[in-house]
C-alpha atoms as a PDB file:
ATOM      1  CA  UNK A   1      37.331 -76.217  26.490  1.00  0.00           C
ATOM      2  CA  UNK A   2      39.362 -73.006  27.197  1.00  0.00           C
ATOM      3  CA  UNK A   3      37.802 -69.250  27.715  1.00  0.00           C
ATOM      4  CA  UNK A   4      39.232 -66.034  28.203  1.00  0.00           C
ATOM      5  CA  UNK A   5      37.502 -62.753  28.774  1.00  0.00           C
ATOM      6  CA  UNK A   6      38.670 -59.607  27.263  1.00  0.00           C
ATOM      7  CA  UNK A   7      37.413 -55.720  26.956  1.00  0.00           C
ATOM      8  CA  UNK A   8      36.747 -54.666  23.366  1.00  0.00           C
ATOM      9  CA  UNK A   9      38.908 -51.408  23.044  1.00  0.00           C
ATOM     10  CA  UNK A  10      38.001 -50.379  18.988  1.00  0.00           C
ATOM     11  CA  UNK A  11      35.829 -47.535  18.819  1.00  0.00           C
ATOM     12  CA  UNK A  12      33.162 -48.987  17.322  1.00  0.00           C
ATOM     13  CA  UNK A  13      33.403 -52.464  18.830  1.00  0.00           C
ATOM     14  CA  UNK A  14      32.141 -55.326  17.250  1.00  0.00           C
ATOM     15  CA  UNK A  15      30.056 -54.031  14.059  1.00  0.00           C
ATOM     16  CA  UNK A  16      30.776 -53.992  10.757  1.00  0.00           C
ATOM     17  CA  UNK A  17      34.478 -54.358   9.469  1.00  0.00           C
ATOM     18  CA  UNK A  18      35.666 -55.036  13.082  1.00  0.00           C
ATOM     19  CA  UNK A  19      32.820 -58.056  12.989  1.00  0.00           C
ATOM     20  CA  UNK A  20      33.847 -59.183   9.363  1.00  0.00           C
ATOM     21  CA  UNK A  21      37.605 -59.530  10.593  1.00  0.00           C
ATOM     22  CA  UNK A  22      37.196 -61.552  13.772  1.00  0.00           C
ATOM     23  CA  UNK A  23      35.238 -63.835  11.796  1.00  0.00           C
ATOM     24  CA  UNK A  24      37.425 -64.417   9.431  1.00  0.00           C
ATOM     25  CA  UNK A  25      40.040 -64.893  12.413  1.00  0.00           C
ATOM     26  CA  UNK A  26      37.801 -67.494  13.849  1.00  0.00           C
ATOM     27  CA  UNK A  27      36.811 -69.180  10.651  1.00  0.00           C
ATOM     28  CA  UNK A  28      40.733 -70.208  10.468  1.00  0.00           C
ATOM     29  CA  UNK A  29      40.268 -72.290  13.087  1.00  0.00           C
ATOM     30  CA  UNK A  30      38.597 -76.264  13.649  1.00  0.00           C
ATOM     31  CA  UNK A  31      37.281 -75.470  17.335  1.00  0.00           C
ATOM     32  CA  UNK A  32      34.209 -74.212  17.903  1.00  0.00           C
ATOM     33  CA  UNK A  33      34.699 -70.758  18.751  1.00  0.00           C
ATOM     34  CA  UNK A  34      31.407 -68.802  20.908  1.00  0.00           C
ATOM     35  CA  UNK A  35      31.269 -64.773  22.017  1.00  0.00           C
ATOM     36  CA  UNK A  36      29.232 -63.722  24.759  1.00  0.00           C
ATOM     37  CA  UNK A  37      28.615 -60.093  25.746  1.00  0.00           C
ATOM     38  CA  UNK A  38      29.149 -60.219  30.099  1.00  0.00           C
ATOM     39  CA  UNK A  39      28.167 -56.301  29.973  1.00  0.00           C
ATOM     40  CA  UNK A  40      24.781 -57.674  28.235  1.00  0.00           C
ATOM     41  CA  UNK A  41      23.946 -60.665  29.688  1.00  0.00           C
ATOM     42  CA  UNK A  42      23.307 -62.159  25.870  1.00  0.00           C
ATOM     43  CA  UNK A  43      23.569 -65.701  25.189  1.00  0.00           C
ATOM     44  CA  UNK A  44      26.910 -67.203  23.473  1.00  0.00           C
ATOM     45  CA  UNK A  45      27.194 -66.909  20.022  1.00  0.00           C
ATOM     46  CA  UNK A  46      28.724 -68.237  17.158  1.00  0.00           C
ATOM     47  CA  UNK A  47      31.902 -66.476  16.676  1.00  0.00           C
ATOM     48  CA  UNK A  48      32.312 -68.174  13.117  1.00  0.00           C
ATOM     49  CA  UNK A  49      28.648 -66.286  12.110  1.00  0.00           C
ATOM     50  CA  UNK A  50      28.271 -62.456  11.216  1.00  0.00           C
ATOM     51  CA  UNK A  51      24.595 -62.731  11.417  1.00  0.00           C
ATOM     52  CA  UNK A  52      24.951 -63.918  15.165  1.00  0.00           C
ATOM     53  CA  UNK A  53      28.349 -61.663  16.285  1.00  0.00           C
ATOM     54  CA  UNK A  54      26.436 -58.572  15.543  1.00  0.00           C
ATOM     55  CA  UNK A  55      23.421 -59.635  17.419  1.00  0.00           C
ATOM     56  CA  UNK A  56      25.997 -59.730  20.402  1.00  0.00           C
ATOM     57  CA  UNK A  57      25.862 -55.790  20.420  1.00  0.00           C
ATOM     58  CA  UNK A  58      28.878 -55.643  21.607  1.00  0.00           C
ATOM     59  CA  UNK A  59      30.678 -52.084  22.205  1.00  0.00           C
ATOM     60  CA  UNK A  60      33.645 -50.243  22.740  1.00  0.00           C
ATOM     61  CA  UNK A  61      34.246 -51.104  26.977  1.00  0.00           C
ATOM     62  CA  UNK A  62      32.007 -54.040  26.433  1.00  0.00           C
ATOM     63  CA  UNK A  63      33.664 -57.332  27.999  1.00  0.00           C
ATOM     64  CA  UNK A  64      33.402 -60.265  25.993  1.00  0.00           C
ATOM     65  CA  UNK A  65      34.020 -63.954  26.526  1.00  0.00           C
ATOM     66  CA  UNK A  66      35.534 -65.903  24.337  1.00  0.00           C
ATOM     67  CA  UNK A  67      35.401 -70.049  24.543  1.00  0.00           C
ATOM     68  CA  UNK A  68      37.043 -72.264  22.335  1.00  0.00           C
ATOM     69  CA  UNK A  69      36.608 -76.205  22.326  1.00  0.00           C
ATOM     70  CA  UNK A  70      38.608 -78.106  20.105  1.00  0.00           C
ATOM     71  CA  UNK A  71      41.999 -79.470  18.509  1.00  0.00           C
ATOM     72  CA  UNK A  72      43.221 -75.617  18.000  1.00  0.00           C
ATOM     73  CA  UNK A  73      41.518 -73.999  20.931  1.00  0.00           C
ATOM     74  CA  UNK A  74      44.801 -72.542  22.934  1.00  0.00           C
ATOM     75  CA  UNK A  75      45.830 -71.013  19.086  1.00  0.00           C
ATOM     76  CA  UNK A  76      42.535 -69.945  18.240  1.00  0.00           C
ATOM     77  CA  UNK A  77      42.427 -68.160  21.812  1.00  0.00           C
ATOM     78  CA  UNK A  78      45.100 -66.315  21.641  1.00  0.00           C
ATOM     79  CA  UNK A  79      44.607 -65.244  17.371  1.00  0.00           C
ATOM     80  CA  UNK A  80      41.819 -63.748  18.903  1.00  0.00           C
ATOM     81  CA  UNK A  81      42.547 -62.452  22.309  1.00  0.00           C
ATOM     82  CA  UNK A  82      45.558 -60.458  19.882  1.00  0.00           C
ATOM     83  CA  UNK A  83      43.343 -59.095  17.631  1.00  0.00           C
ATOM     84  CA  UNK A  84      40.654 -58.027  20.293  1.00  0.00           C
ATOM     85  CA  UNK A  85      43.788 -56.460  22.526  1.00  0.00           C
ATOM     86  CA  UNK A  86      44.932 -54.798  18.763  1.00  0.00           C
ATOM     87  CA  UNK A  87      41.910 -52.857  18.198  1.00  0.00           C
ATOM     88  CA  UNK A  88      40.076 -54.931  15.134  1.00  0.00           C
ATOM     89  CA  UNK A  89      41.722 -52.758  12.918  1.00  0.00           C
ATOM     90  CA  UNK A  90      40.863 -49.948  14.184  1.00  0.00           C
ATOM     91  CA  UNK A  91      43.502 -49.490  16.953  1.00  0.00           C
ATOM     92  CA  UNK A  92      42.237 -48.414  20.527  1.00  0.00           C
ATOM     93  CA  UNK A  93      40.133 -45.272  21.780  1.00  0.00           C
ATOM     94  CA  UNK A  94      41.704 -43.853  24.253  1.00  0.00           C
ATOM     95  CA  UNK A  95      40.016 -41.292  26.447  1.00  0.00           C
ATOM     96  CA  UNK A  96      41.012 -37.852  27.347  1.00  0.00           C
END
């Protein structure tokens, strides 16, 4: 099993159409991929599941941990840690 921890930069972290695409990131993948919100204390979550990634409430500045346990877990790591760093299609917020 592998993790990584990242900070969610997209200005409307991970709701909606930012959710939708890392899921579909994720789904690409065999491992079992889990999200946990460190900035909320919330339990991991299925990073393959809307339903449970927008429980998460995770936010723009949020920090996030990402573990992946499987054949594809290094690849699946880094899909996502690109996409996080990318801004979820929404680029990056950056303060004034």
């Amino acid at each position: 099993m592998r993790t990584l921890e990242l900070t969610v930069v997209n200005p409307s972290g991970l709701h909606a159409r930012p959710a939708s695409l890392f899921v579909e990131a994720a789904a690409r993948f065999a491992s079992r991929i889990m999200v946990e919100n460190l900035d909320r204390g919330s339990r991991p979550v299925d990073a393959k599941s809307i339903l449970m990634l927008l429980t998460a409430g995770v936010q723009r500045g949020h920090r996030i941990r990402l573990s992946a346990d499987g054949p594809d877990e290094e690849e699946a790591l880094a899909a996502l840690r690109e996409l996080v760093e990318a801004g979820l299609g929404e680029g990056s917020a950056v303060e004034p």
